[in-house]
Protein backbone atom coordinates (compact mmCIF):
# COMPACT_ATOMS: atom_id res chain seq x y z
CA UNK A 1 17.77 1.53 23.34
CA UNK A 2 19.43 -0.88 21.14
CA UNK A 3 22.79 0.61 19.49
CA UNK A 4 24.42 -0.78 15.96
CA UNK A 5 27.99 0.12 15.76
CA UNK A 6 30.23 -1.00 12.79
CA UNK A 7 33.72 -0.87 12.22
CA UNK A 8 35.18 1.77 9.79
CA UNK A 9 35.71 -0.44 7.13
CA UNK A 10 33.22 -1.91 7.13
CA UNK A 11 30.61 0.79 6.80
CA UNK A 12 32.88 2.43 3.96
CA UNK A 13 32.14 -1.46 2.48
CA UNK A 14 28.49 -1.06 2.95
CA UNK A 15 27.70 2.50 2.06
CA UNK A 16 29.96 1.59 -1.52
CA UNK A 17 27.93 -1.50 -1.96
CA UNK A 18 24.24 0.52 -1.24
CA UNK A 19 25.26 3.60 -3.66
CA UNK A 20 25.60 1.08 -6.32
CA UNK A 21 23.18 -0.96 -6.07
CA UNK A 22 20.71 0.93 -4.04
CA UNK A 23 17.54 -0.13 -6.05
CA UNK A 24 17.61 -3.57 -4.31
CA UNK A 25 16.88 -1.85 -1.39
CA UNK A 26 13.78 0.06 -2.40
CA UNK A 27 11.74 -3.12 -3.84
CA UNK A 28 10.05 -5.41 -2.17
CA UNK A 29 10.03 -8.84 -2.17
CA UNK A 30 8.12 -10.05 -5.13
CA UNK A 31 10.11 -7.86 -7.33
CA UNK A 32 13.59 -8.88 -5.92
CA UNK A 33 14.11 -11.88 -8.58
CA UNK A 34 12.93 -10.03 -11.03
CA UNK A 35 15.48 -7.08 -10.30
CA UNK A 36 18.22 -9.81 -10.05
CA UNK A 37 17.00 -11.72 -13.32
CA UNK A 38 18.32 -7.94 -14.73
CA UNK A 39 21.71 -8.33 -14.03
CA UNK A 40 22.13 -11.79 -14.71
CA UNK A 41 21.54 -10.85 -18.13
CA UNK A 42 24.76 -8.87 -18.09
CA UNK A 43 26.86 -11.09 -16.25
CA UNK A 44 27.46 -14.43 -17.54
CA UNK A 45 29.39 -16.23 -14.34
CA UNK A 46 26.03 -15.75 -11.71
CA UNK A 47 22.90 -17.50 -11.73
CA UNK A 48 19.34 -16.74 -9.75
CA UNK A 49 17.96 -19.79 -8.03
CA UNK A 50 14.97 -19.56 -5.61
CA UNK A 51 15.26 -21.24 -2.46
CA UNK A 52 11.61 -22.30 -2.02
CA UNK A 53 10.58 -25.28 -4.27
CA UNK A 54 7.11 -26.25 -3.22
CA UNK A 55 4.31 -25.25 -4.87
CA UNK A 56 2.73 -21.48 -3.92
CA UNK A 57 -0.01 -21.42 -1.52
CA UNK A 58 -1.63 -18.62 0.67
CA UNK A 59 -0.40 -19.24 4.18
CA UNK A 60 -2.24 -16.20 5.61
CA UNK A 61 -5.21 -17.55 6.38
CA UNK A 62 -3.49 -20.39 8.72
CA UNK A 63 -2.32 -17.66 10.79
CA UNK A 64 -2.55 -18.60 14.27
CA UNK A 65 -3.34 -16.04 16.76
CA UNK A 66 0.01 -15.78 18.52
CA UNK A 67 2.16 -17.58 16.12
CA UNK A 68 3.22 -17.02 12.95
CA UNK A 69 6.11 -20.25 12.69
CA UNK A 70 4.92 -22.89 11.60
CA UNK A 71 3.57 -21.01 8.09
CA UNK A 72 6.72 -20.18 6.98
CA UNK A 73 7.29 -23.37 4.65
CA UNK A 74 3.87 -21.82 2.17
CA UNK A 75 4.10 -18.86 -0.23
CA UNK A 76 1.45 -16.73 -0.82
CA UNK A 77 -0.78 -16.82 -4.08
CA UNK A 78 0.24 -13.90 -5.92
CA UNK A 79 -2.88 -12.13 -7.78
CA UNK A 80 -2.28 -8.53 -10.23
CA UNK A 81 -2.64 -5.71 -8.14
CA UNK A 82 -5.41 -2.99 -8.85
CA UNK A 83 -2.94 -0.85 -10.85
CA UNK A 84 -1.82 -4.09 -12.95
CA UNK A 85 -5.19 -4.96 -13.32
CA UNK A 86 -6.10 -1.62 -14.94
CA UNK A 87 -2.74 -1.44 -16.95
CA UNK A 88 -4.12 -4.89 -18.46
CA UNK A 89 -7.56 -3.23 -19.74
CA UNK A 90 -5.28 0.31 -21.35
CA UNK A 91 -5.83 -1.09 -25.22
CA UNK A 92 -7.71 -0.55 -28.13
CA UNK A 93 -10.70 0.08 -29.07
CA UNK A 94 -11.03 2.22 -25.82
CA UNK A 95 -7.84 3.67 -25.74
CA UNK A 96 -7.12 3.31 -29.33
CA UNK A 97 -4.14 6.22 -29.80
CA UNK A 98 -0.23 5.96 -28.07
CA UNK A 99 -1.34 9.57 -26.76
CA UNK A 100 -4.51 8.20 -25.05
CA UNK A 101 -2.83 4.94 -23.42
CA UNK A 102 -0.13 7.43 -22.04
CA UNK A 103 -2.63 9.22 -20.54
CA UNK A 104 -4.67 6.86 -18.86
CA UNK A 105 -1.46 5.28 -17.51
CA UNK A 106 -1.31 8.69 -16.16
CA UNK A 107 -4.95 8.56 -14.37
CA UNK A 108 -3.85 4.92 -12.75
CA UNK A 109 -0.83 6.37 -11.11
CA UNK A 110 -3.57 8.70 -8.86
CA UNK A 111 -5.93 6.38 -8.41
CA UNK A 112 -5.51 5.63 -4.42
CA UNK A 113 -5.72 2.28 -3.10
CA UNK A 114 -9.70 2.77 -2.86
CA UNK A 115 -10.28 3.11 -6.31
CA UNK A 116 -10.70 6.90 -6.40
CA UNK A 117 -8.96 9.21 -8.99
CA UNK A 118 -7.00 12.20 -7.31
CA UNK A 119 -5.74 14.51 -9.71
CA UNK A 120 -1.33 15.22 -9.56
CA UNK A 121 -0.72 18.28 -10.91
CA UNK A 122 2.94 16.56 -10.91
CA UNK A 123 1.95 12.81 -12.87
CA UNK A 124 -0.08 14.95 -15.06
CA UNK A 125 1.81 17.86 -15.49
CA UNK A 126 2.55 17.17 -19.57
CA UNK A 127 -1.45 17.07 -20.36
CA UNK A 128 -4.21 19.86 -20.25
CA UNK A 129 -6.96 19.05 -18.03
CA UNK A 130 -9.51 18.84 -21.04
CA UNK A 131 -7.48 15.79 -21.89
CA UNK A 132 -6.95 14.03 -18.76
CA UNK A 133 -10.90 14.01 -18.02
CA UNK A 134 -12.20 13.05 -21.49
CA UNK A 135 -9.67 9.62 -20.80
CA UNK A 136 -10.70 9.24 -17.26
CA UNK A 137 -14.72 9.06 -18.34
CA UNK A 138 -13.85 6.10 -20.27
CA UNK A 139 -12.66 4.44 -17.03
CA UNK A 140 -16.12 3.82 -16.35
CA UNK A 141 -15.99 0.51 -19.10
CA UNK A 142 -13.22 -1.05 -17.16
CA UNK A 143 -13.23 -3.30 -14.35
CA UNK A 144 -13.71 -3.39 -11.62
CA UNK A 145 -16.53 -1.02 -12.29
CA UNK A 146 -16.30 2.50 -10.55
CA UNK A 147 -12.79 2.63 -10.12
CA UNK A 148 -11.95 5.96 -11.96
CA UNK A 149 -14.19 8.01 -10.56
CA UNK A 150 -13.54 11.40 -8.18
CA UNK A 151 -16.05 10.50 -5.35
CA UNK A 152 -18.67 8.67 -4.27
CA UNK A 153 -21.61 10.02 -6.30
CA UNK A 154 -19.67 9.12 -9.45
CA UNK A 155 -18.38 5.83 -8.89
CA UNK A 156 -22.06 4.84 -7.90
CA UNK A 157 -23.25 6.43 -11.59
CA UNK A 158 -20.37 4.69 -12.89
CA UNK A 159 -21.09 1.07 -11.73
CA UNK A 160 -25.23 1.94 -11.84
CA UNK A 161 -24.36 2.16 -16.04
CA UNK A 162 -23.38 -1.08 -15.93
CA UNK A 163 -26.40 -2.62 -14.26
CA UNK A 164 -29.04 -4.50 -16.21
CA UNK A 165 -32.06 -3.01 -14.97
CA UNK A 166 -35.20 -1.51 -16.27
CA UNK A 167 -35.15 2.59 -17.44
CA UNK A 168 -38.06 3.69 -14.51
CA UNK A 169 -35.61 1.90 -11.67
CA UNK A 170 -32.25 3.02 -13.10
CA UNK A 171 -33.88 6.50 -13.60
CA UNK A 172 -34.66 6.53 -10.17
CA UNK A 173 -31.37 5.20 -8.97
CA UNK A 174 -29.50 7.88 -11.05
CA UNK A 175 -31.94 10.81 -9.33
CA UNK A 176 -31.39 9.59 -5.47
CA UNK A 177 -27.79 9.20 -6.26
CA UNK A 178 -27.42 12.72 -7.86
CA UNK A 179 -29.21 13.91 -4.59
CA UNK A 180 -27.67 12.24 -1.79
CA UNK A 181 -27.52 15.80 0.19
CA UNK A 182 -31.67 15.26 0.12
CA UNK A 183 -32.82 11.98 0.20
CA UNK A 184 -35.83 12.94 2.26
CA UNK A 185 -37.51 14.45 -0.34
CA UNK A 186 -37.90 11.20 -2.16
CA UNK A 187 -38.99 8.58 0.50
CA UNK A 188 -42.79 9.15 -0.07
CA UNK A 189 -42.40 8.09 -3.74
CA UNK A 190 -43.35 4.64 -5.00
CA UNK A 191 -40.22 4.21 -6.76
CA UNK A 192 -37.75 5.14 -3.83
CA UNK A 193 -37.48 1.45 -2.06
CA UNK A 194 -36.41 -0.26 -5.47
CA UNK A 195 -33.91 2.43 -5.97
CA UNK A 196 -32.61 2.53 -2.77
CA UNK A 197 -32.25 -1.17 -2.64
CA UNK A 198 -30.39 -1.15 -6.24
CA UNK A 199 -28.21 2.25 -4.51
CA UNK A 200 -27.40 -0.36 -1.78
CA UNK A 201 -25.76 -2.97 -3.88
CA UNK A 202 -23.23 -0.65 -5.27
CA UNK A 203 -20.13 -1.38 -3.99
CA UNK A 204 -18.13 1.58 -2.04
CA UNK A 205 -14.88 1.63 -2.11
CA UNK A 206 -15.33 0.95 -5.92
CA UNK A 207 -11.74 -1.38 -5.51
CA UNK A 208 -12.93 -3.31 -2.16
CA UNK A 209 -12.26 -6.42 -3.79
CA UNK A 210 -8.40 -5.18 -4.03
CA UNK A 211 -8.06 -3.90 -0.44
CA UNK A 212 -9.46 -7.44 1.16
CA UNK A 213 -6.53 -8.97 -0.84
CA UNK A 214 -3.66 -6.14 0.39
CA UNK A 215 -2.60 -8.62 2.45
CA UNK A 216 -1.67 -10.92 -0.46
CA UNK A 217 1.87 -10.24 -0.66
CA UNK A 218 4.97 -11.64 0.52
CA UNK A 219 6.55 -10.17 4.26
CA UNK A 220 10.36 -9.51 4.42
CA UNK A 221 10.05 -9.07 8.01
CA UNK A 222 8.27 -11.66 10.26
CA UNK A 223 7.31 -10.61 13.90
CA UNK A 224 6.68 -13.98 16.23
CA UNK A 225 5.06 -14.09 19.66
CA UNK A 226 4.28 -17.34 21.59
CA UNK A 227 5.01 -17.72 25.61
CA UNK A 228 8.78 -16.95 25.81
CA UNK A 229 7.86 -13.45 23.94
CA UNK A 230 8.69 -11.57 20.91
CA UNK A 231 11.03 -12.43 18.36
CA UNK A 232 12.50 -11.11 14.92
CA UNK A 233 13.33 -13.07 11.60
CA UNK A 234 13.70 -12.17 7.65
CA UNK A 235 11.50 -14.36 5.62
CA UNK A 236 14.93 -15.88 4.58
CA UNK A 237 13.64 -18.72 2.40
CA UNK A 238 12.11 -16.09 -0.08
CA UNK A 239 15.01 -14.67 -1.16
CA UNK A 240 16.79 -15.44 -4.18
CA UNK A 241 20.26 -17.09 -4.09
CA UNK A 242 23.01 -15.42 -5.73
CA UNK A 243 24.66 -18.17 -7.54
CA UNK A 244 28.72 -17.03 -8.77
CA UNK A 245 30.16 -19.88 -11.61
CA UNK A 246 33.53 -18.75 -11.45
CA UNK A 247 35.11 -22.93 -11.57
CA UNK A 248 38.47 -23.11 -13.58
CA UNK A 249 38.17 -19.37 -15.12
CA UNK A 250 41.21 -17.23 -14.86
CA UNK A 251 40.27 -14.84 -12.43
CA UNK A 252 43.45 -12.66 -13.80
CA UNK A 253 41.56 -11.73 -17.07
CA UNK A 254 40.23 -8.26 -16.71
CA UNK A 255 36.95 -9.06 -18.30
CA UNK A 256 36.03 -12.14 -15.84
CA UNK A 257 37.47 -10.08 -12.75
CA UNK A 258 35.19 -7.89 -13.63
CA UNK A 259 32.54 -9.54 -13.41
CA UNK A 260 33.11 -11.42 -10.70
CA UNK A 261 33.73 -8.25 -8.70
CA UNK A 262 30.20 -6.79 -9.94
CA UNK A 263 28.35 -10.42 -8.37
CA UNK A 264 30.40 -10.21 -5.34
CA UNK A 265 29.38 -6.45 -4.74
CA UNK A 266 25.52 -7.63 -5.46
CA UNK A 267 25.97 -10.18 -2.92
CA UNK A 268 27.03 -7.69 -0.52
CA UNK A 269 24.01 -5.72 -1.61
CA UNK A 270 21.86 -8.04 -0.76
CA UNK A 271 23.83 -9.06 2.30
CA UNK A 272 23.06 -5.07 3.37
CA UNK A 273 19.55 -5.30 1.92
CA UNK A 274 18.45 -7.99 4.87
CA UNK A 275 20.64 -6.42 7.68
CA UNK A 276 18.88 -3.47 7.43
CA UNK A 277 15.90 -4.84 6.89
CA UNK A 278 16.27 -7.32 10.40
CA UNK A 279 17.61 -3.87 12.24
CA UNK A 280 14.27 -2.07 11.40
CA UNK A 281 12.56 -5.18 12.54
CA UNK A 282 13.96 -4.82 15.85
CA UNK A 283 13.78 -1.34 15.97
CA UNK A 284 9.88 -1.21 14.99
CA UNK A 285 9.27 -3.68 18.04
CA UNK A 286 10.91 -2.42 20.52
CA UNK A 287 8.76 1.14 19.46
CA UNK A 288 5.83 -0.79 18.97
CA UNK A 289 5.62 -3.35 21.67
CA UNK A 290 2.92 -2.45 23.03
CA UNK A 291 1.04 -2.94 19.52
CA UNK A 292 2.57 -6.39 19.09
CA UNK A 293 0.57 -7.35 22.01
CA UNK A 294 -2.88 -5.52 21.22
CA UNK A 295 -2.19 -2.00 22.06
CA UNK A 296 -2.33 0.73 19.36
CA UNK A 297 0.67 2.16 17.06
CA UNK A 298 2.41 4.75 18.60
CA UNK A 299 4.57 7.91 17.43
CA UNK A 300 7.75 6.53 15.53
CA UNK A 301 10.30 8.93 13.17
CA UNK A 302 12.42 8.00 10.40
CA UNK A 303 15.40 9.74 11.57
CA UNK A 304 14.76 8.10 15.36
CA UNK A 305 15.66 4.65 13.46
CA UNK A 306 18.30 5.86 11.33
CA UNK A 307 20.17 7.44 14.15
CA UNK A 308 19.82 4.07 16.18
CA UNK A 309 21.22 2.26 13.34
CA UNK A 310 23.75 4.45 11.90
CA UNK A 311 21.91 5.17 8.12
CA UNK A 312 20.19 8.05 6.70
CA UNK A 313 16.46 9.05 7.20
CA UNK A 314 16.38 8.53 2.75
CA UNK A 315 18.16 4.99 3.57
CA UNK A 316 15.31 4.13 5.43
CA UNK A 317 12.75 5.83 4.00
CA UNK A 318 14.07 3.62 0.69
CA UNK A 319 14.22 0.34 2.93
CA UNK A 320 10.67 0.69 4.24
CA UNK A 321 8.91 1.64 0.61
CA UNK A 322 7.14 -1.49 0.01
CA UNK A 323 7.80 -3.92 2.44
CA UNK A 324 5.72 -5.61 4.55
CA UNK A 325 5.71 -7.19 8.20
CA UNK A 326 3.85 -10.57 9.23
CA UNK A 327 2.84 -10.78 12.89
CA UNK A 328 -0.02 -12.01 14.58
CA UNK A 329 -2.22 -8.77 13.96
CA UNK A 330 -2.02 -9.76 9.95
CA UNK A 331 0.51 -8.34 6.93
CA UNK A 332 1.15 -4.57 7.80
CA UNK A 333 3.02 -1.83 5.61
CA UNK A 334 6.50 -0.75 7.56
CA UNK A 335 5.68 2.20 6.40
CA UNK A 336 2.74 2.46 8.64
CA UNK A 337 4.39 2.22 11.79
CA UNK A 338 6.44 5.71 11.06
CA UNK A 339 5.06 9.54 10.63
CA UNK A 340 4.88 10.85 7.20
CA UNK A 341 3.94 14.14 6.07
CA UNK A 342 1.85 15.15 8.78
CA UNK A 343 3.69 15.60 11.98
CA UNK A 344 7.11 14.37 12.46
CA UNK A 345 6.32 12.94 16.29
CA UNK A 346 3.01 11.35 15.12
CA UNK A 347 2.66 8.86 13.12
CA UNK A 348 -0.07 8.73 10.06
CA UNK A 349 -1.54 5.48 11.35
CA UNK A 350 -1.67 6.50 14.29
CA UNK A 351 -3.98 9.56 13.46
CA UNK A 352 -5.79 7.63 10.71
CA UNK A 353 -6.42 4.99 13.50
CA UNK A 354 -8.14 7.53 15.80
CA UNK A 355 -10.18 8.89 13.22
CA UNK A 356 -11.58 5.59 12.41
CA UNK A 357 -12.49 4.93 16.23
CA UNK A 358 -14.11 8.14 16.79
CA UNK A 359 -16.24 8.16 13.42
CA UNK A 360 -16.88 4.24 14.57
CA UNK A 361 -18.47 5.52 17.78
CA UNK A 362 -20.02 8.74 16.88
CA UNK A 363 -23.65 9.69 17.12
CA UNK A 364 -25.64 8.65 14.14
CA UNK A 365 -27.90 11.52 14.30
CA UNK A 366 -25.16 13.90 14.83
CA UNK A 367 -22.00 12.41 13.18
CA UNK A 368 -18.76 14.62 13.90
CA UNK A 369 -17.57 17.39 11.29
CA UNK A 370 -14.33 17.89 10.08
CA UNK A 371 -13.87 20.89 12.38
CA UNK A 372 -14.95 19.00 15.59
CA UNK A 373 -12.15 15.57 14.51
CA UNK A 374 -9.43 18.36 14.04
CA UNK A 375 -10.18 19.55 17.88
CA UNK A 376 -10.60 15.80 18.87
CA UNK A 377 -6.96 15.25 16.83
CA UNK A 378 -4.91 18.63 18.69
CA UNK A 379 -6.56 17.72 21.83
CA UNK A 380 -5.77 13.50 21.96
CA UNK A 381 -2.11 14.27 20.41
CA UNK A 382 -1.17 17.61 21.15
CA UNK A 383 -0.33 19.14 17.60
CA UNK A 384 -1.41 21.50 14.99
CA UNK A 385 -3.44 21.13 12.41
CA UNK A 386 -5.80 22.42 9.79
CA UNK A 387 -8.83 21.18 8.76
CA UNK A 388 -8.13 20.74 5.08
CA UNK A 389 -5.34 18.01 6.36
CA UNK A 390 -8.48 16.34 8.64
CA UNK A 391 -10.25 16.36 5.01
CA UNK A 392 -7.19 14.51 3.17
CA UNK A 393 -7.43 12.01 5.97
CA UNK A 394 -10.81 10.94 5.71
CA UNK A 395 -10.76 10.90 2.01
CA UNK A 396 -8.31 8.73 2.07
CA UNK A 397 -10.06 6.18 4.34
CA UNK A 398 -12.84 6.42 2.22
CA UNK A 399 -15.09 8.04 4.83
CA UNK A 400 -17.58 10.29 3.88
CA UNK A 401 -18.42 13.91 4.96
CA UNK A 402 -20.48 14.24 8.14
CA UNK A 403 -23.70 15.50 5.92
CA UNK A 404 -22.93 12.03 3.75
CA UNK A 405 -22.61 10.32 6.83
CA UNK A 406 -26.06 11.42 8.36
CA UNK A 407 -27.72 10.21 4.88
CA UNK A 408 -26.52 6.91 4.63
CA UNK A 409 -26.97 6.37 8.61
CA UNK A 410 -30.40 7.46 7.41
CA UNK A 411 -30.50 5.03 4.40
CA UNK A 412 -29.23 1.91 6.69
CA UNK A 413 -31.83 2.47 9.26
């Protein structure tokens, strides 16, 4: 197991450094020149200059299958994220009050990455509940169409509205959708085969668009395999430079000392920003080897990493937030290689992972309940759990109950 000692000094340098400037830590790349733009306003000897200066192109598609080298010259083609893209629509006529644009900033903070609203007693905790769902119904006039909506049933009546189609078919359409739990009842009528076919077209998750493009963002770690193994790098060419002007000042005035000591400390911030950063890296590999080559993500803690390099569980719970690793499997969340609120010796991914295969796999005349994945989940990694956590799961990977499932297995023939 790799070991990272440092000197005394040096970690009473570092830990001074991250306490003041610890929000460099916690964003991620894209934000990073923006966050230094910030304090160059303040301090008039330091400059921001990026270090790339071709023009932006996505380089994830050239990904080669075991190298990831020789696509580090490209950036990637930044597009607004869901939430941006909703933020962008919160205006008048249809959110025409301050009190009603608050809100449904509100709403877009628990919408998950699918597109799905899930109410936060916390995020909402200022408004009644009266409020917060006359706002959220008017979600159904923004794009992308559906997003909004509490569950499957009503994203599909949300994005059916917006169809052009005749009253007897979207009639129809509206009926079978209501009634998902009894679709048999319906297949004998004339109408069901044009409705079904419109039901079809509907798009579920209501923000698929957004989750083919997750991988749209710019890695701080890259992971590189090729024939003499694994290796470890920062995307070092993305980063901002940290420019100090301090030519024929007096460096004795208080005021210019100042702020010369401020940049210096941001340097060192950032400095301690990418070593931490490349010590994850290492650490996540040697974890995760196995994965790096095709196997499957295995049980990783926080506070197994932060012991290894000498920092706080919240240290690296703030380094991981939002940052992203390139390998050859594609643009992964750090965050999904570590355990999170479920178990603290198994990781999410790893249990979301296993759902997925099992659900893949199942019988389509007998698809697996809730209670049956929870015995599948104790037995495979020898915890404890309740069903209600099982539920959270598959909501959040957008897969429906086993009665939904047997419907639409039923639907796709």
């Amino acid at each position: 197991m790799l070991r990272v000692k440092q000197a005394n000094t040096q970690k009473s340098k570092l830990n001074t450094t991250l306490r003041s400037w610890l929000g460099l830590l916690s964003v991620n790349l894209d934000e990073l020149k923006e966050n230094l733009e910030n304090f160059c306003e303040k301090n008039p000897f330091v400059t921001i200059e990026n270090r790339i200066k071709v023009p932006k192109k996505n380089f994830f598609k050239e990904l080669s299958k075991n190298s990831v080298s020789d696509t580090l010259e490209a950036v990637v083609v930044q597009k607004d994220s869901l939430w941006q893209t909703l933020l962008n629509q919160i205006n008048p006529p249809l959110f025409p009050t301050q009190k009603s644009q608050e809100i449904a900033k509100k709403i877009i903070e628990c919408i998950n990455d699918e597109g799905y609203f899930e109410y936060d007693d916390e995020i909402l905790a200022n408004f009644n509940a009266d409020e917060v769902e006359k706002i959220r119904k008017r979600f159904a006039y923004l794009e992308p169409v559906g997003v909004g909506a509490k569950d499957l049933k009503e994203s599909f009546l949300f994005q059916l509205d917006e169809l052009y189609i005749d009253d007897k078919n979207y009639e129809f359409a509206k009926i079978l959708i209501e009634n998902f739990d009894d679709l048999a009842k319906f297949t004998k009528q004339k109408e069901y085969e044009n409705a079904i076919n419109l039901v079809k077209k509907l798009k579920n998750p209501p923000a698929i668009e957004f989750i083919n493009d997750s991988a749209q963002v710019t890695p701080d770690i890259i992971v590189n395999s090729d024939e003499n193994g694994i290796s470890v790098s920062l995307n070092d060419d993305f980063y901002p430079e940290v420019v100090l002007e301090t030519d024929e000042l007096n460096r004795g005035d208080e005021f210019i000392a100042k702020h010369v000591k401020q940049a210096k400390e941001l340097v060192d911030a950032l400095e301690m920003r990418k070593a931490t950063l490349y010590k994850i890296g290492l650490m996540i590999v040697e974890y995760q080897y196995e994965f790096f080559l095709g196997g499957e993500v295995k049980p990783m803690r926080l506070k197994d990493i932060a012991s290894d390099i000498d920092r706080n569980p919240s240290t690296i719970s703030r380094a991981i937030a939002n940052k992203y690793l390139l390998c050859s499997r594609g643009t992964i969340p750090l965050k999904n290689f570590f355990a999170t609120a479920l178990d603290d010796d198994v990781s999410n991914e790893a249990i979301k992972s296993y759902i997925l295969q099992i659900i893949k796999n199942e019988s389509k005349t007998k698809p697996l309940s809730d209670l049956k994945i929870v015995e599948m989940v104790q037995e495979k990694f020898q915890i404890t759990m309740v069903r209600r956590t099982i539920t959270k799961y598959r909501k959040a990977l957008n897969i429906a109950s086993s009665s939904e499932r047997k419907r639409i297995y039923a639907v796709q023939g």
